[in-house]
Structures are given as structure tokens and as C-alpha cells.
C-alpha atoms as a PDB file:
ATOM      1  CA  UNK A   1      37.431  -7.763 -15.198  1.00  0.00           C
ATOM      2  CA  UNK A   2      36.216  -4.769 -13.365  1.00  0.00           C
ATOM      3  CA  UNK A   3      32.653  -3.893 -12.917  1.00  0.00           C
ATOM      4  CA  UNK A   4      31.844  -0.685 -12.245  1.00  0.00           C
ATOM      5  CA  UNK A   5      28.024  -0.621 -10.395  1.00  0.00           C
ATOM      6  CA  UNK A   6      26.068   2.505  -8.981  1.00  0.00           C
ATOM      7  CA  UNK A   7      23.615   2.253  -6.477  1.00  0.00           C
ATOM      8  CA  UNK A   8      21.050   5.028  -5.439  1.00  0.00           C
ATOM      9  CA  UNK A   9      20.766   5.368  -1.759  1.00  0.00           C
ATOM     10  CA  UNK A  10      18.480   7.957  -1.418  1.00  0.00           C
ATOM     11  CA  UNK A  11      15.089   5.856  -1.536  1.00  0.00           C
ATOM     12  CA  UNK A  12      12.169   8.408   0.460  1.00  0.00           C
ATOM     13  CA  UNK A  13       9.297   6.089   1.597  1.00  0.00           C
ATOM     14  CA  UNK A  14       6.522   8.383   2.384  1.00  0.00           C
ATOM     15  CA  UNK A  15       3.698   6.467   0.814  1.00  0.00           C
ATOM     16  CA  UNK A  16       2.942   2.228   1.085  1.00  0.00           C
ATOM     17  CA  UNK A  17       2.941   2.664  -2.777  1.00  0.00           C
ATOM     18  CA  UNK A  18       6.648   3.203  -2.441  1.00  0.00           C
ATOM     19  CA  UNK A  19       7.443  -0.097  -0.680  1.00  0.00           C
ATOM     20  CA  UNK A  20       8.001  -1.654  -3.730  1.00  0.00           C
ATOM     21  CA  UNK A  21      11.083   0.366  -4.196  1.00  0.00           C
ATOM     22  CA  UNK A  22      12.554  -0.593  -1.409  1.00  0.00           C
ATOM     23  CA  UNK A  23      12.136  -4.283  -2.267  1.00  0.00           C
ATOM     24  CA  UNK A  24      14.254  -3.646  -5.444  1.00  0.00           C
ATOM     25  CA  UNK A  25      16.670  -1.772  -3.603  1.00  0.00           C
ATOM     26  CA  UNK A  26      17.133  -4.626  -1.110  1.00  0.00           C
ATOM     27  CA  UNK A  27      17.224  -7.746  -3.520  1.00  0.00           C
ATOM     28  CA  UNK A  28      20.149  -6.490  -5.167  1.00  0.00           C
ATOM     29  CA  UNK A  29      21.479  -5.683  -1.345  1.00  0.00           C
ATOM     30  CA  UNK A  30      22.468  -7.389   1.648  1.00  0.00           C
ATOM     31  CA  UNK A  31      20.267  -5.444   4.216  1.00  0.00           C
ATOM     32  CA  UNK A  32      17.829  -6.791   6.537  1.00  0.00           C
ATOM     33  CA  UNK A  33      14.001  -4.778   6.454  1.00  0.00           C
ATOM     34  CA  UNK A  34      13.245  -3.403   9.760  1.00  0.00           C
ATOM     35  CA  UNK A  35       9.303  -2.978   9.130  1.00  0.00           C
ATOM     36  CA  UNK A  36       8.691  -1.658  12.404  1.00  0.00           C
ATOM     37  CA  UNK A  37      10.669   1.305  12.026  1.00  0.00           C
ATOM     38  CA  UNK A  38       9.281   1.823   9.064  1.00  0.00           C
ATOM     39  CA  UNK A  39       5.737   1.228  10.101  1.00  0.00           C
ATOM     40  CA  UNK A  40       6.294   3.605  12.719  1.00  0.00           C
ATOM     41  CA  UNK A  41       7.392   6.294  10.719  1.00  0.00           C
ATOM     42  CA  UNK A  42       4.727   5.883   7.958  1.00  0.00           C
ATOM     43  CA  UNK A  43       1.874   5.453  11.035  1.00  0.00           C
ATOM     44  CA  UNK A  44       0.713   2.022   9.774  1.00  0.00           C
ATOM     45  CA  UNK A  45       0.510  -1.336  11.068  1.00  0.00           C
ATOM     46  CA  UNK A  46       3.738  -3.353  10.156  1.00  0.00           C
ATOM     47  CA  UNK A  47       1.347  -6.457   8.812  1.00  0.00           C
ATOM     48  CA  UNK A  48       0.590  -3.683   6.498  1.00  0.00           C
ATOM     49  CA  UNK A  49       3.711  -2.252   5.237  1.00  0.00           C
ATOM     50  CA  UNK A  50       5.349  -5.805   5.188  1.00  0.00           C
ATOM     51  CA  UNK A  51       2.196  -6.613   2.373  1.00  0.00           C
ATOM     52  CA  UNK A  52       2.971  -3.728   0.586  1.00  0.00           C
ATOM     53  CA  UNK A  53       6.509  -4.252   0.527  1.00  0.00           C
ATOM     54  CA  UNK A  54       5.872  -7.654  -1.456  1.00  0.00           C
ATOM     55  CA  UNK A  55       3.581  -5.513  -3.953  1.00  0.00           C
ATOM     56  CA  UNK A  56       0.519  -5.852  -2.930  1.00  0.00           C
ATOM     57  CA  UNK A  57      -2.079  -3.785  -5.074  1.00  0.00           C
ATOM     58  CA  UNK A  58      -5.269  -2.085  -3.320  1.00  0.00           C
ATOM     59  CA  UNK A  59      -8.274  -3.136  -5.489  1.00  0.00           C
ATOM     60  CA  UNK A  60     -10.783  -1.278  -7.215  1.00  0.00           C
ATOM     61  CA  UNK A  61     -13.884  -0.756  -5.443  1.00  0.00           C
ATOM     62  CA  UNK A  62     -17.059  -2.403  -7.466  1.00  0.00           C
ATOM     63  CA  UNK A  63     -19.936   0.622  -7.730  1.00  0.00           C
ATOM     64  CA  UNK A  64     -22.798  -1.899  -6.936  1.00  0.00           C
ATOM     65  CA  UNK A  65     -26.039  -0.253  -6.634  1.00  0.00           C
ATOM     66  CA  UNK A  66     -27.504  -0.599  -3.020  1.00  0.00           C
ATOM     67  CA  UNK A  67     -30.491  -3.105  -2.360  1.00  0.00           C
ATOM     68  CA  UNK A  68     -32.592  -0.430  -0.712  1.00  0.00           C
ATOM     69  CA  UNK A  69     -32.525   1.663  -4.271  1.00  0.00           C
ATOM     70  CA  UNK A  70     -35.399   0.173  -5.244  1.00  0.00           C
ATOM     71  CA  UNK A  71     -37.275   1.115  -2.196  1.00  0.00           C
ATOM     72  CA  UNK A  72     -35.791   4.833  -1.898  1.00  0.00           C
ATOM     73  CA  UNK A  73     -39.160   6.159  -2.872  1.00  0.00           C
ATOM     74  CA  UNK A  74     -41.123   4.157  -0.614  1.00  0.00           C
ATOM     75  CA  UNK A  75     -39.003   5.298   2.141  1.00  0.00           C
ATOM     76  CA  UNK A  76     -38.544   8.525   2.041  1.00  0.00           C
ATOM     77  CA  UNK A  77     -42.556   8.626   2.108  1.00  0.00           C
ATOM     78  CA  UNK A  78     -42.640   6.798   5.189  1.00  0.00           C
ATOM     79  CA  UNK A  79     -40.143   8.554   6.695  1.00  0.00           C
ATOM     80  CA  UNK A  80     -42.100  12.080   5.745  1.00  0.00           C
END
């Protein structure tokens, strides 16, 4: 039996968002993640690319009003 298998090479991390390509990349591999390097290169902490490389999504920020909106009138009197 003969299997026949391509694998891209060419994987461009320029973003964390594209540390979960890598991670696909390196299952089906036998290379060893140097997230240093790559931390280095991208400017971030390696904590931080090593989180993203196990998919780690950013949240959404909640818009939750302030709890001085109810006194915005009040202070912008005082403050006049």
C-alpha cells in the first residue's frame, strides 16, 4: 500500500490568531514548538503565544453602562 500525503510548509504566523494553525500543522508532525522564538518575532510574551497556540479565544467585551451615568449631570454642574 502506498500513501501518497502532502504537507504545506509555508505556515506565516504574523497574528496570535494564527497560532492555531500551527498547532494543526504540528499534531500531524514530529516538531518541537519553540515559543520563544516565536514570541520574539511576534513581540509578545511567550505565556501568551503558548495560550493562543492551544486556541484560546479573546472574549467579547460586555458594554456595561458606568455607575457614575446616573450622576453625569450632577457633575458636570459641580465641576462648572
Amino acid at each position: 500500500m502506498i500513501i501518497n500525503n502532502t504537507i504545506n510548509t509555508n505556515i506565516n504566523i504574523t497574528t496570535l490568531e494564527d497560532m492555531p494553525k500551527l498547532k494543526v500543522f504540528v499534531d500531524n508532525s514530529n516538531i518541537k514548538v519553540n515559543f520563544s522564538k516565536i514570541a520574539k518575532e511576534l513581540g509578545k510574551d511567550r505565556k501568551t503565544v503558548k495560550k493562543y497556540y492551544y486556541s484560546f479565544k479573546k472574549t467579547k467585551t460586555r458594554n456595561k453602562p458606568s455607575k457614575y451615568d446616573e450622576f453625569y449631570d450632577t457633575i458636570t454642574i459641580i465641576m462648572i
